[in-house]
Protein backbone atom coordinates (compact mmCIF):
# COMPACT_ATOMS: atom_id res chain seq x y z
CA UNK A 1 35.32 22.71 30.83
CA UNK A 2 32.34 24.99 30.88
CA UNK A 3 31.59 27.65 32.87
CA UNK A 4 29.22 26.16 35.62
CA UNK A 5 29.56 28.89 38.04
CA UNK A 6 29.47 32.48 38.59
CA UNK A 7 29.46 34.14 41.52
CA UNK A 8 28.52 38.19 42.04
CA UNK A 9 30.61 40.16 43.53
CA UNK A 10 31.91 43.34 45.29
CA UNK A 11 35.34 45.31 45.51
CA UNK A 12 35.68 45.25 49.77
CA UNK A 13 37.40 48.38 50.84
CA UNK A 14 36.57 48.11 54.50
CA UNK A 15 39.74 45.94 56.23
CA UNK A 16 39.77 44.10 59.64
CA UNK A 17 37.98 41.46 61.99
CA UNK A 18 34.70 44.77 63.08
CA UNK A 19 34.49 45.25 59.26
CA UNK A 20 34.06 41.26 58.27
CA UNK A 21 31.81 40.67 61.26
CA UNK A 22 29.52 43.62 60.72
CA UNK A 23 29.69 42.42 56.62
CA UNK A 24 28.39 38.94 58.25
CA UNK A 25 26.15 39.95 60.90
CA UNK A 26 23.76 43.06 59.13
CA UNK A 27 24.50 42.50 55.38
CA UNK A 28 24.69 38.28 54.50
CA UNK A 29 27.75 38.36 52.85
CA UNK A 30 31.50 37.15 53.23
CA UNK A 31 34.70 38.45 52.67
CA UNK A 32 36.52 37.07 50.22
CA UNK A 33 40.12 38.07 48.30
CA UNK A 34 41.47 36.94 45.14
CA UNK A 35 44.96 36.70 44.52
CA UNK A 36 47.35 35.06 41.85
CA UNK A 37 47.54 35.52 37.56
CA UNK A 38 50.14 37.98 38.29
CA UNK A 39 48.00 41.14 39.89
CA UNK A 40 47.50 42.85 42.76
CA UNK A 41 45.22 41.03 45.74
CA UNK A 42 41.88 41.96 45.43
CA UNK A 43 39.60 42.27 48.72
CA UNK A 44 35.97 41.18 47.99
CA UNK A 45 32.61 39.96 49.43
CA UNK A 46 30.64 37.93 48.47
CA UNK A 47 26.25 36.79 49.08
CA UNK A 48 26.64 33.95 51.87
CA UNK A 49 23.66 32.55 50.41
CA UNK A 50 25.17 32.56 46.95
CA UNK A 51 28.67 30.62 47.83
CA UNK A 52 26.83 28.17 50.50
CA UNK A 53 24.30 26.90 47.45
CA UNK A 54 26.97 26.45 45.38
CA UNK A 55 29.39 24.89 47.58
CA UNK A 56 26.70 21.84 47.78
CA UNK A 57 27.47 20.89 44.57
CA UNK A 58 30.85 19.06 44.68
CA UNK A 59 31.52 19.89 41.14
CA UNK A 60 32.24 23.76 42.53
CA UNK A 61 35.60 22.70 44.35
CA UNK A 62 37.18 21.16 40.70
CA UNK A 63 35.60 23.71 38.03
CA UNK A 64 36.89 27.57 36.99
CA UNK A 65 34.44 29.96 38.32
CA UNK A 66 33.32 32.96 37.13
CA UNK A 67 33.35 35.85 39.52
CA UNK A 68 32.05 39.12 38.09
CA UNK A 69 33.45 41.97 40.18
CA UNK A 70 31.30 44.95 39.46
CA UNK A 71 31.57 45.42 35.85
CA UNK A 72 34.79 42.98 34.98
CA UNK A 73 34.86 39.03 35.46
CA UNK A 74 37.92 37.34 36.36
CA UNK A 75 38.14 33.71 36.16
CA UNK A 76 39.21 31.45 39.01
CA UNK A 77 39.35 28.28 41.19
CA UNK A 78 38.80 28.01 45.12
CA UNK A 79 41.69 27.39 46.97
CA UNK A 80 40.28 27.94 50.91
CA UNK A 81 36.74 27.96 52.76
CA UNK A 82 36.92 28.68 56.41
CA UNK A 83 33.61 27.63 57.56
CA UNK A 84 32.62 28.64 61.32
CA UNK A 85 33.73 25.55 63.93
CA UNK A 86 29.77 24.82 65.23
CA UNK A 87 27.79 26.36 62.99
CA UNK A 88 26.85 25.95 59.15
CA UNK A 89 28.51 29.31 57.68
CA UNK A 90 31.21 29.76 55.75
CA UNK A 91 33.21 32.74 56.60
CA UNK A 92 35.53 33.52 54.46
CA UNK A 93 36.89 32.23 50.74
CA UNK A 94 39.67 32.64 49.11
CA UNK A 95 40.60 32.16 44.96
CA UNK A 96 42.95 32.23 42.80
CA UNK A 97 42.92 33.55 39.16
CA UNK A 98 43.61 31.29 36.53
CA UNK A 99 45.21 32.18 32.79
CA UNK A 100 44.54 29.79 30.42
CA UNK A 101 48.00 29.02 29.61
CA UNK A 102 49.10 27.94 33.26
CA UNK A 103 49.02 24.84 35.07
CA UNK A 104 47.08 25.13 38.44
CA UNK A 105 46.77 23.03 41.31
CA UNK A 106 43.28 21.72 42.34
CA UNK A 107 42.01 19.08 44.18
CA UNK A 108 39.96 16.86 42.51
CA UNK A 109 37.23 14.16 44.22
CA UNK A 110 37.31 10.79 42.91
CA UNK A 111 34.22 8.61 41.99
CA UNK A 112 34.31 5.04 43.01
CA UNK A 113 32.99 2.64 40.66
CA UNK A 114 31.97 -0.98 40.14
CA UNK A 115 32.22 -1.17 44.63
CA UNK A 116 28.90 -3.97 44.61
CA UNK A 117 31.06 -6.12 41.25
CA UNK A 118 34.44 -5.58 42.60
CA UNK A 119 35.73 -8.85 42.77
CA UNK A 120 36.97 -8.99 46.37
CA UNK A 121 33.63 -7.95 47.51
CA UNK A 122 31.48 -10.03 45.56
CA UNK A 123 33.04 -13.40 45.53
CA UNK A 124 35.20 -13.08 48.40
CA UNK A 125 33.32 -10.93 51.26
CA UNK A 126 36.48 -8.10 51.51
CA UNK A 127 34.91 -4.71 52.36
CA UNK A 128 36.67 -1.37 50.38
CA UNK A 129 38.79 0.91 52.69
CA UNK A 130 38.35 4.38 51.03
CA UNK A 131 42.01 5.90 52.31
CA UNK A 132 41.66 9.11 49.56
CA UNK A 133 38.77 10.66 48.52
CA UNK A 134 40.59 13.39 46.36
CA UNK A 135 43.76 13.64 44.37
CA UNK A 136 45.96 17.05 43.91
CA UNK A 137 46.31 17.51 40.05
CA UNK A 138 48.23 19.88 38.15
CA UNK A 139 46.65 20.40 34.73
CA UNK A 140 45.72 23.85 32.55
CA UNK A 141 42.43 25.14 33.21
CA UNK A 142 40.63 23.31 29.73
CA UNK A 143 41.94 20.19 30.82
CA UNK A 144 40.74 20.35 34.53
CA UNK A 145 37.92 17.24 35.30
CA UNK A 146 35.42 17.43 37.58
CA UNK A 147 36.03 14.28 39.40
CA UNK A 148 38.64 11.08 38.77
CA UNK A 149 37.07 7.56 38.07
CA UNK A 150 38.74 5.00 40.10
CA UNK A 151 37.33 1.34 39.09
CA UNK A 152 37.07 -1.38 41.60
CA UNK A 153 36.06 -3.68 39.11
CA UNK A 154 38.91 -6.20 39.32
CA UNK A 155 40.32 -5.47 42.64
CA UNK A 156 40.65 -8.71 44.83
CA UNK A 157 40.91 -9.28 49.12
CA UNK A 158 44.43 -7.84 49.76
CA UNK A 159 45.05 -5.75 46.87
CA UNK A 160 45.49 -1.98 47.37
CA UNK A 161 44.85 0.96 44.54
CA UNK A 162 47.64 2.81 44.22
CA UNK A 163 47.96 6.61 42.98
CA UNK A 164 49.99 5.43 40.09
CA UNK A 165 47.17 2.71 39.09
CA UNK A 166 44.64 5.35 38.75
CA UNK A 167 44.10 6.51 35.06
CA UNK A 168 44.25 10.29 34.61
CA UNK A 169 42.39 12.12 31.44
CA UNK A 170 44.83 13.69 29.23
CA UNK A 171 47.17 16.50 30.30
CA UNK A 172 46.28 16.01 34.15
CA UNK A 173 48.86 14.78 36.24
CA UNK A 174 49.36 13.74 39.72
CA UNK A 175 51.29 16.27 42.10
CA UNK A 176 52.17 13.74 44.42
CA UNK A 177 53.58 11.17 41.56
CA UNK A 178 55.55 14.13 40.71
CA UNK A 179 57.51 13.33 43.91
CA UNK A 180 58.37 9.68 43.30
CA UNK A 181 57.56 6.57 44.24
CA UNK A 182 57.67 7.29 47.89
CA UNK A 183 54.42 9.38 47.18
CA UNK A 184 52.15 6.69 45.33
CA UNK A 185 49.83 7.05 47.96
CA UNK A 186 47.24 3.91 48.47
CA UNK A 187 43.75 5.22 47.12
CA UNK A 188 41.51 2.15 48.30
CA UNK A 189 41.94 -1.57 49.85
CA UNK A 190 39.85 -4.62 49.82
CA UNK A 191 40.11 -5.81 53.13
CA UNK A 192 39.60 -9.33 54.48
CA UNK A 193 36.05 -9.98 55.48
CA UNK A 194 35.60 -9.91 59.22
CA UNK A 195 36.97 -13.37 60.85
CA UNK A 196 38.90 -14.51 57.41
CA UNK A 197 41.61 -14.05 59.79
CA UNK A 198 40.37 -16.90 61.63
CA UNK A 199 41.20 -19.68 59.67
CA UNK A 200 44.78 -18.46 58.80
CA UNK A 201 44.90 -18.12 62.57
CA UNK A 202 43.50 -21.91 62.84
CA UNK A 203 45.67 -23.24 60.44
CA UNK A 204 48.89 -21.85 61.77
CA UNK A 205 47.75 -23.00 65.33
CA UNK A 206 46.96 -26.64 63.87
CA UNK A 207 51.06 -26.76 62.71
CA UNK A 208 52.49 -25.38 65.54
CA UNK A 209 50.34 -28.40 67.00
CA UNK A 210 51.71 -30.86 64.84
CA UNK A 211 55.29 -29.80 65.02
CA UNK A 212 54.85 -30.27 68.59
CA UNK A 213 53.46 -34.10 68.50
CA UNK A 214 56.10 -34.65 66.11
CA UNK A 215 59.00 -33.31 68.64
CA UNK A 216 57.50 -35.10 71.40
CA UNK A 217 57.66 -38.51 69.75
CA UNK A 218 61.29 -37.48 68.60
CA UNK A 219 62.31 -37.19 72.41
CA UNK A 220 60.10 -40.29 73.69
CA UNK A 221 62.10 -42.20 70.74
CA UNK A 222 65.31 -40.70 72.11
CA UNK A 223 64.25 -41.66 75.75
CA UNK A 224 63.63 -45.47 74.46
């Protein structure tokens, strides 16, 4: 995977709630702190401007990023945005160094495909249910994707997409397959279209009918 994003930044020496607002509030930028690969914590900030832009781009969340720290880069992944609750800031990040010989942990989105040919919607009327719209993978850096392609294609009314029905690329793996089969989580469903229900509903109705004229002859029989 290539580097797509790098992000400037500064070694943060000033600690506590005053220093991050006054960081926010008279200077634009965030603080920030990587952490993991085996070193120390590092306390950073970061250009608000700079991580907003690039967090529009969903490939940011599932790619190593580049984050040159004065005069070294580090490479890493985002693990945590804490955005403000009413506004559109973020207000703080954090990441995690990556080595290129480790398995990390990311998040990945998933790209429907085929939704106007799948075959529940098209012949039969079903709607998708979208119940994920990422998967946790473990894989080494190289091998990370920037999204998962889940095909609808062939999916009929009823039928559910499973985790373990999903096809990974090559050394990625899911981290909650890793759990068993309690943890093949349902991806998507085709649902019924609205009022299919109806007829089942009809039907059943019409037998419960029947059975009834049928008893009721049984008895008048029984009577004669």
């Amino acid at each position: 995977m290539s580097d797509a994003f790098e992000l400037n930044c500064s070694v943060r020496t000033e600690q506590g709630k005053g220093a991050s607002r006054r960081l926010r509030r008279l200077n634009n930028q965030i603080p920030a702190i990587l952490y993991g690969g085996g070193k120390d914590p590092v306390s950073l900030t970061i250009s608000h401007d700079d991580i907003f832009h690039a967090t529009e781009n969903e490939a940011f969340f599932s790619h190593i990023i580049t984050l040159n720290i004065d005069n070294t880069k580090e490479k890493a992944v985002i693990k945590d945005l804490q955005r403000h609750p009413a506004k559109p800031f973020i207000v703080h990040a954090d990441f995690l160094r990556v080595k290129e010989n480790e398995a990390i942990v990311v998040n990945v989105p998933i790209h429907f495909i085929n939704e106007e040919k799948c075959v529940g919607v098209k012949l039969h009327g079903g709607n998708i249910l979208k119940t994920l719209t990422e998967i946790e993978v473990s894989c080494l850096p190289k091998d990370l994707p920037e999204y998962i392609e889940v095909d609808m294609l062939n999916v009929d009314v009823g039928d559910t997409v499973h985790l373990s029905d999903v096809t990974l690329p090559e050394g990625v793996t899911s981290v909650a397959l890793t759990h068993g089969e309690d943890s093949d989580l349902s991806v998507a469903i085709v649902q019924q279209p609205r009022g299919g229900d109806d007829s089942a509903a009809g039907d059943s109705a019409s037998a419960a009918e029947s059975k009834a004229d049928d008893e009721g002859e049984d008895k008048s029989s029984d009577n004669d």
